[in-house]
Protein backbone atom coordinates (compact mmCIF):
# COMPACT_ATOMS: atom_id res chain seq x y z
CA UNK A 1 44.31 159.63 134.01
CA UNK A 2 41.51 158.56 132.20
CA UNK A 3 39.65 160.08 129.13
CA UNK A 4 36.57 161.76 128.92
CA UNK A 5 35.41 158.79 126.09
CA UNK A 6 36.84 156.20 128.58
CA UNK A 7 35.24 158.01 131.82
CA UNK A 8 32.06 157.71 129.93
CA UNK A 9 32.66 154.25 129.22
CA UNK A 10 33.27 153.30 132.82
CA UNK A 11 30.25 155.11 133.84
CA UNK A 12 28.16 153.17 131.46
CA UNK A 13 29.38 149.79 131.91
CA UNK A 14 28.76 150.08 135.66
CA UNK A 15 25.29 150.16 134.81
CA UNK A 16 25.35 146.55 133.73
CA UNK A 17 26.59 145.97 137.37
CA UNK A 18 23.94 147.90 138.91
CA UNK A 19 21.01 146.24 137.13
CA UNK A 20 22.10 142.86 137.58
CA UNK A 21 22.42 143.85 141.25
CA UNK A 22 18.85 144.90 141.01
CA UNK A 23 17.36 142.03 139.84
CA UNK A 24 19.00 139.38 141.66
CA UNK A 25 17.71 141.21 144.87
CA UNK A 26 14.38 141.18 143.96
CA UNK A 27 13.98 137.07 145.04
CA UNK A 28 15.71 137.51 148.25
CA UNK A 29 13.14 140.45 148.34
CA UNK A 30 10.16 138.27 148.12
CA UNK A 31 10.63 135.78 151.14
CA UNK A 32 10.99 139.23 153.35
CA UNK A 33 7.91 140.59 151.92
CA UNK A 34 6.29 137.80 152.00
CA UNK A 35 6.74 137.01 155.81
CA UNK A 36 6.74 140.76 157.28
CA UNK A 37 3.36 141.98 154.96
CA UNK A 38 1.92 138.23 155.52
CA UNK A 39 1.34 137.88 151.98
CA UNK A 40 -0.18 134.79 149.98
CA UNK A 41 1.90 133.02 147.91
CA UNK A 42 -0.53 134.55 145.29
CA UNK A 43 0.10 138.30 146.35
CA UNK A 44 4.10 137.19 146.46
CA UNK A 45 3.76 136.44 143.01
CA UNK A 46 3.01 139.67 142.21
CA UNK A 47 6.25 141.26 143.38
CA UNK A 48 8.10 139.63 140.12
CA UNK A 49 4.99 140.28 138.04
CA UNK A 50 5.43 144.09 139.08
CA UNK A 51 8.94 144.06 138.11
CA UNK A 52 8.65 142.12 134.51
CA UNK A 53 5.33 143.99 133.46
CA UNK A 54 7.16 147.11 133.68
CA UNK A 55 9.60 145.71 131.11
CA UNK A 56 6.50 145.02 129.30
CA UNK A 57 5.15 148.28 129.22
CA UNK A 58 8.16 150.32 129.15
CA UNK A 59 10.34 148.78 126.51
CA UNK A 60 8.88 150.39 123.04
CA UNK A 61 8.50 153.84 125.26
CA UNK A 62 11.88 153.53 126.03
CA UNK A 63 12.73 153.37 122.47
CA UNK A 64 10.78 156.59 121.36
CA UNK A 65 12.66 158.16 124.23
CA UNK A 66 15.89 156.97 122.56
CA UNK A 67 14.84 158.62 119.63
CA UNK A 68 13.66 161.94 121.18
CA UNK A 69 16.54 162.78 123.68
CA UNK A 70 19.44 160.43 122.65
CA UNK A 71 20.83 157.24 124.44
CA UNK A 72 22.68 159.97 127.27
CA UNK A 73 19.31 161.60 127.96
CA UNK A 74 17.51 158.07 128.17
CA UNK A 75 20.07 157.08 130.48
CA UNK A 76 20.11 159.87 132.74
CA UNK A 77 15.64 159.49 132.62
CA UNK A 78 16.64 155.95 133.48
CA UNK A 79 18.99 156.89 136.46
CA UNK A 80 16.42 159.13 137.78
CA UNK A 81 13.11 156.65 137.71
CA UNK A 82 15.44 154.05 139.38
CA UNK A 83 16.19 156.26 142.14
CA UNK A 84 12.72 157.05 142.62
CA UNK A 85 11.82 153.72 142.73
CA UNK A 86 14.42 152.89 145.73
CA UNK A 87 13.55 156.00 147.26
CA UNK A 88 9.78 154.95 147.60
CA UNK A 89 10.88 151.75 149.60
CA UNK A 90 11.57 154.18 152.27
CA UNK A 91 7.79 155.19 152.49
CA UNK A 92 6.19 151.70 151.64
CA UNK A 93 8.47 150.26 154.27
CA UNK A 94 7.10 152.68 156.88
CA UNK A 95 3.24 152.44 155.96
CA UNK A 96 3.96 148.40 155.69
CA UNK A 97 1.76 148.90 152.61
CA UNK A 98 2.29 146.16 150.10
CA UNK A 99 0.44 148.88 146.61
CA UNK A 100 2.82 150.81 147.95
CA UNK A 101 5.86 148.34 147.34
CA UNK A 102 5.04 147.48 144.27
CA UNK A 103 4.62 150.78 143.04
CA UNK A 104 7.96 151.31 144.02
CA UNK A 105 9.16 148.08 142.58
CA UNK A 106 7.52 149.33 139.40
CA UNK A 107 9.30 152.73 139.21
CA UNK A 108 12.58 150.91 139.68
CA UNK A 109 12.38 148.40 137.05
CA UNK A 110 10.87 151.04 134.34
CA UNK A 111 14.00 152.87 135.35
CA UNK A 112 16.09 149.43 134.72
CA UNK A 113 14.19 149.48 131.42
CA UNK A 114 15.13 152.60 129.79
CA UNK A 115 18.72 152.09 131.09
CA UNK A 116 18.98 148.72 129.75
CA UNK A 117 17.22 149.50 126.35
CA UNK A 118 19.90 152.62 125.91
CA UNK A 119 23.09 150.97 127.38
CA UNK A 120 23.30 148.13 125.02
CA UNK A 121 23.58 149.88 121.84
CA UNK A 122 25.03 153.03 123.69
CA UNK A 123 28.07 151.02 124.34
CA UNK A 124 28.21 149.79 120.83
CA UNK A 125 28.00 153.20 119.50
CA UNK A 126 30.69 154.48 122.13
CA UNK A 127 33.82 153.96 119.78
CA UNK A 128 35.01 151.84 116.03
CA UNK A 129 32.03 149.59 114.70
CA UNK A 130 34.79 146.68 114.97
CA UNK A 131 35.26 146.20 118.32
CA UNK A 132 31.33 147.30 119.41
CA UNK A 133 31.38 143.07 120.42
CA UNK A 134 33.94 143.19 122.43
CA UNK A 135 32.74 146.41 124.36
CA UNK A 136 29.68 144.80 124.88
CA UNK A 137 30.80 142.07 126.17
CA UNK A 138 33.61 143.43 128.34
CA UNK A 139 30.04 145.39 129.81
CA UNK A 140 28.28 142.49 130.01
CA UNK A 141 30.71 140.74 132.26
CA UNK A 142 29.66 142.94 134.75
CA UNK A 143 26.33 141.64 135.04
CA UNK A 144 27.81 138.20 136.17
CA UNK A 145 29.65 140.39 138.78
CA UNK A 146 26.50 142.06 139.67
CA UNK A 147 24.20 138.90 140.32
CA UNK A 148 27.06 137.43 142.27
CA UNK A 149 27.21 140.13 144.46
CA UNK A 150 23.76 140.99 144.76
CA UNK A 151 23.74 137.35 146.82
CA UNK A 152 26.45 138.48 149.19
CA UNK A 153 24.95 141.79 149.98
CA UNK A 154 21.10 139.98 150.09
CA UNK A 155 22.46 138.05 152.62
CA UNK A 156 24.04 140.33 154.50
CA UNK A 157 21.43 143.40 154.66
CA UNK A 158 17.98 141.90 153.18
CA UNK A 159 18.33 138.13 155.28
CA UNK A 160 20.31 139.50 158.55
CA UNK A 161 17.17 140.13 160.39
C-alpha cells in the first residue's frame, strides 16, 4: 500500500500527464473548429493565441497565488479553472459560438497555468533536496506519455466524425 507522501506524489505527477494531454489536443482542435464554425484561417489562429496568452497573463498571478495559499492550494485553484474550462465546451459547443470557445479555451489553459507554475517546484519540494532532479524528471516523463496519447485519443474522439 502506498504512502500518504507517495499518494501525493502520484497525484501530482499525473498532472504532467494531464497537461501534456491538454495541449497536444488543442491542434487536432483547430481543424474541427475551423471547419464546423467556418472560421478564417485568421480567426483559427486565434484558438492557440487564446491558449498561450493565458500563459501570458496568468503566469506572475500564479506565482502570488503560490505565495498566498501554498503550491497544494494553487493546485487545487488550478484543478478547478481547468474543469471549468472543459465544462464550458459543453455550452460553446451547443450555441456553435466561437467567443464562447475561446473563453473556454482560456479558462482551461489559466487552469494549466497555475498547475504547471506549482507542480514543478511542488515536486521538487515533495521529499530530500538531492534527488528533487530525479523527481522531476521521473514527472516529466509523463508529459511525453501525455502528448503521445493525446494523438491516439484526438484521433479517435476529436477526428472520428
Amino acid at each position: 500500500m502506498l504512502s500518504k507522501k507517495q499518494l501525493g506524489f502520484a497525484a501530482v505527477v499525473s498532472l504532467f500527464f494531464f497537461w501534456a494531454l491538454a495541449h497536444n489536443l488543442n491542434p487536432i482542435l483547430i481543424p474541427q473548429l475551423k471547419k464546423a464554425l467556418e472560421l478564417s484561417d485568421f480567426q483559427s489562429a486565434w484558438v492557440d493565441s487564446s491558449f498561450y496568452v493565458a500563459y501570458f497573463l496568468m503566469a506572475l498571478p500564479a506565482g502570488k497565488l503560490i505565495e498566498k495559499v501554498g503550491y497544494r492550494g494553487t493546485i487545487v485553484s488550478g484543478l478547478v479553472l481547468f474543469a471549468l474550462g472543459a465544462w464550458l465546451f459543453i455550452p460553446a459547443a451547443n450555441f456553435r459560438s466561437f467567443p464562447f470557445f475561446l473563453g473556454a479555451l482560456f479558462v482551461l489553459a489559466s487552469g494549466l497555468t497555475l498547475l504547471e507554475t506549482a507542480a514543478n517546484p511542488f515536486v521538487n519540494a515533495m521529499g530530500e533536496p538531492s534527488t528533487a532532479g530525479r523527481r522531476l524528471n521521473f514527472a516529466q516523463a509523463f508529459n511525453g506519455l501525455g502528448a503521445t496519447l493525446a494523438a491516439f485519443l484526438g484521433a479517435r474522439f476529436i477526428l472520428s466524425g
